[in-house]
Protein backbone atom coordinates (compact mmCIF):
# COMPACT_ATOMS: atom_id res chain seq x y z
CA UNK A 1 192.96 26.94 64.43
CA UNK A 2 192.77 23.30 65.13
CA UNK A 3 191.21 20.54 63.13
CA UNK A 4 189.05 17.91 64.96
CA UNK A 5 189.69 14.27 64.94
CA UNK A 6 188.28 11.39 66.29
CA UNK A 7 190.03 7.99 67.38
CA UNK A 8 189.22 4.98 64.57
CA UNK A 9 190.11 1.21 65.04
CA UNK A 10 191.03 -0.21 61.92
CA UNK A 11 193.57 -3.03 61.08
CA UNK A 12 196.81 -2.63 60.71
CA UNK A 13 196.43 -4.77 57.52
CA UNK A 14 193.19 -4.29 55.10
CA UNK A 15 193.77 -6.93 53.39
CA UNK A 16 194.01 -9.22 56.44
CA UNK A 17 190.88 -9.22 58.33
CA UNK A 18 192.50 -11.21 61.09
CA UNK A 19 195.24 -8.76 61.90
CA UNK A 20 195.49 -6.90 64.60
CA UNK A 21 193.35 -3.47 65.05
CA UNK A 22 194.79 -0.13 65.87
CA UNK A 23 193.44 3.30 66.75
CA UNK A 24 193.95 6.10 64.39
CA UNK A 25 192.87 9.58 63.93
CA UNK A 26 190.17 10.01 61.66
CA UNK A 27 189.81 14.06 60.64
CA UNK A 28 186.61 15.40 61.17
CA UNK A 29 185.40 17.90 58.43
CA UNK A 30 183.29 20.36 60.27
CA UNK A 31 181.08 21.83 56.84
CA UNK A 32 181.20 21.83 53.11
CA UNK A 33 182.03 25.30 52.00
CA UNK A 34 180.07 25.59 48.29
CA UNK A 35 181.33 27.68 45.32
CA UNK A 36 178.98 30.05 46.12
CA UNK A 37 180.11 30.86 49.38
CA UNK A 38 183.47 31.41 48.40
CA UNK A 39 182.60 33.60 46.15
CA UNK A 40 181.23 35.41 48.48
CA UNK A 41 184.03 35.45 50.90
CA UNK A 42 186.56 36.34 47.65
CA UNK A 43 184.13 39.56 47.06
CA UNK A 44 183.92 40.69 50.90
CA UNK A 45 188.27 40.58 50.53
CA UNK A 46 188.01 42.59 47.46
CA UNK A 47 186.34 45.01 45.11
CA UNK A 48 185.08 42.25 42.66
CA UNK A 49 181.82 41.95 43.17
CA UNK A 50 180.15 38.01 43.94
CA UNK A 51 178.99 38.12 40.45
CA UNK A 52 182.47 38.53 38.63
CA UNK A 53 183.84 36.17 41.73
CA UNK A 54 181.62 33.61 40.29
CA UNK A 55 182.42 33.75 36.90
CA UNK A 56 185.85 33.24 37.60
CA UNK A 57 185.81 30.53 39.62
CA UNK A 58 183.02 28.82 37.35
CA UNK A 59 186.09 29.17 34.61
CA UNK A 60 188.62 28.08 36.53
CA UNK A 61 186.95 25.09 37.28
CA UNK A 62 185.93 24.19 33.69
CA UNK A 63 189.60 25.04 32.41
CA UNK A 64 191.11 22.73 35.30
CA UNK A 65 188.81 20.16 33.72
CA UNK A 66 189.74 20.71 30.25
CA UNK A 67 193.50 20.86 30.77
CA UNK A 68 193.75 17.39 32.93
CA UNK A 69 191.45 15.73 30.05
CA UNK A 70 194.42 17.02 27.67
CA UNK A 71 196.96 15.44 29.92
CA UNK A 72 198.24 18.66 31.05
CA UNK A 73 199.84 19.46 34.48
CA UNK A 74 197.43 22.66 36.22
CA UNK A 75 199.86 24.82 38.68
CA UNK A 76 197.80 26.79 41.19
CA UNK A 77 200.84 28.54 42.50
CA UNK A 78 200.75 28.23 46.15
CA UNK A 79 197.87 26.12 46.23
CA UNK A 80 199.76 23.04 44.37
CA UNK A 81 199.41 21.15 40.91
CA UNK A 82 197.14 19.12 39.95
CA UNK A 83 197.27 16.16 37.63
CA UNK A 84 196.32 12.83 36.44
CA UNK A 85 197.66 9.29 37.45
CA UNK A 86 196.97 5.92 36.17
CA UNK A 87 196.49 2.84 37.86
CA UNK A 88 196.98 -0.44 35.79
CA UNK A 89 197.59 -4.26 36.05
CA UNK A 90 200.97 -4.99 35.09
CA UNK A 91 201.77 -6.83 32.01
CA UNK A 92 204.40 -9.77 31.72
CA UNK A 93 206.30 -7.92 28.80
CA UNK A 94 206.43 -4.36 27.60
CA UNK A 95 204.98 -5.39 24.42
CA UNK A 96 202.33 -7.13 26.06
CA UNK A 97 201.03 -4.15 27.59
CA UNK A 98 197.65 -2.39 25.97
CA UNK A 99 195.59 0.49 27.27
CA UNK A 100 193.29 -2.72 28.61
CA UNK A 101 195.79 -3.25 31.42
CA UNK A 102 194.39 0.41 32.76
CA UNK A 103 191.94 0.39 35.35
CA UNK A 104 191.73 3.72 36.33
CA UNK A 105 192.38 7.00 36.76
CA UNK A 106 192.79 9.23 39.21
CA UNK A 107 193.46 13.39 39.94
CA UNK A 108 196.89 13.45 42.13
CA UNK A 109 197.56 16.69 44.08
CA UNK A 110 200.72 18.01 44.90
CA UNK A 111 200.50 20.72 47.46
CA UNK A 112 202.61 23.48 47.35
CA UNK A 113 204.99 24.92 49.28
CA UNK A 114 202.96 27.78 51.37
CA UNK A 115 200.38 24.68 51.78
CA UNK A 116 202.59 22.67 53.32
CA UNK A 117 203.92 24.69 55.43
CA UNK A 118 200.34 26.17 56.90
CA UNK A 119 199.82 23.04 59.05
CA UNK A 120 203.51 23.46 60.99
CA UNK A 121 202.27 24.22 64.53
CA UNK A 122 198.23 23.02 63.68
CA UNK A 123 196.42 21.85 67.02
CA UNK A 124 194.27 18.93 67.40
CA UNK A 125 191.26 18.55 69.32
CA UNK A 126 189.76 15.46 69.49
CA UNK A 127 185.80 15.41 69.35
CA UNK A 128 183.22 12.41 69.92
CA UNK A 129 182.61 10.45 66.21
CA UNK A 130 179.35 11.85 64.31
CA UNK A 131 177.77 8.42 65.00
CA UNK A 132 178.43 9.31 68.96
CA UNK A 133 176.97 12.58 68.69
CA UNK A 134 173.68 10.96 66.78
CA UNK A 135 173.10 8.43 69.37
CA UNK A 136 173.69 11.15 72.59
CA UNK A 137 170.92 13.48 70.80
CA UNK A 138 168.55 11.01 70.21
CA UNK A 139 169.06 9.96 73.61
CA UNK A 140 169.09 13.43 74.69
CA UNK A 141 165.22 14.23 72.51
CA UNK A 142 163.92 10.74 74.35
CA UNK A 143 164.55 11.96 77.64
CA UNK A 144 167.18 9.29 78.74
CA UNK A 145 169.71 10.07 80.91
CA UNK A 146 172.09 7.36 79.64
CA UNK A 147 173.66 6.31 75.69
CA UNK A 148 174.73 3.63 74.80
CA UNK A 149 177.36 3.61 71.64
CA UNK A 150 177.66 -0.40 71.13
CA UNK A 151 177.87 -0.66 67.43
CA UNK A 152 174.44 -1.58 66.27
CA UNK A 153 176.12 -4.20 63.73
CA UNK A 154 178.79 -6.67 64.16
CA UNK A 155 181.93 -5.94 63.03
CA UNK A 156 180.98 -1.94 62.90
CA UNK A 157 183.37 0.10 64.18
CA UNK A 158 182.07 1.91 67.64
CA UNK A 159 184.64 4.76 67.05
CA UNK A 160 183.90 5.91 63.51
């Protein structure tokens, strides 16, 4: 399998809008796979039927909830962990510090081990950029024979 990408200038500084742009790979997520359909999947790879599938993962996914809002670690096994992180101003002095200094939180993953190692030996295939693809199909539905990608705004990147 190999997981599209297409080419993105961006600065090598975000913070800096004078520095100096670079192009980067920018993955490019073919679909959205829904609940439902993996539920479906799950059942065609087993004898639960979609029904039961369902229920489960509805469960999971409300007990993954509940445990990070308890400030509990969730281990998927192979899958990874999941759990929360905080992001906060820092205060002069320790006993400075109140929960105002937080700003926000955030779900960290940690990928486990079989994760990891699934993308040893991935391919990349670089596509055109979705905003590419809109302009050559409008093109294409007008009858013209030629597209032109310019960035319609200034400062818009032509390769996102």
């Amino acid at each position: 399998m190999a997981l599209n990408y297409s080419i993105s200038m961006r600065s090598s500084n975000p913070m800096d809008p004078e520095a100096i742009k670079k192009a980067y790979a920018k993955a490019q997520i073919g679909s959205n796979v829904s609940l439902k359909t993996m539920s479906k999947r799950i059942a065609s790879q087993t004898t639960v039927n979609r029904a039961d599938v369902m229920a489960v993962l509805t469960a999971l996914v409300d007990n993954i909830f509940e445990v990070l809002r308890e400030g509990n670690q969730v281990d998927l096994g192979e899958l990874g962990k999941l759990r929360l992180q905080i992001s906060s101003e820092g205060a002069a002095k320790a006993e400075e510090f109140t929960s105002d200094y937080i700003k926000d939180v955030n779900i960290q993953f940690v990928p486990g081990e079989d994760l990891k190692n699934i993308f040893a030996g991935m391919e990349f295939t670089p596509v055109p950029t979705r905003d590419a693809v809109r302009k050559v199909l409008k093109a294409q539905k007008a009858g013209e024979t030629t597209v032109d990608i310019t960035p319609e705004k200034a400062g818009e990147d032509p390769l996102v």
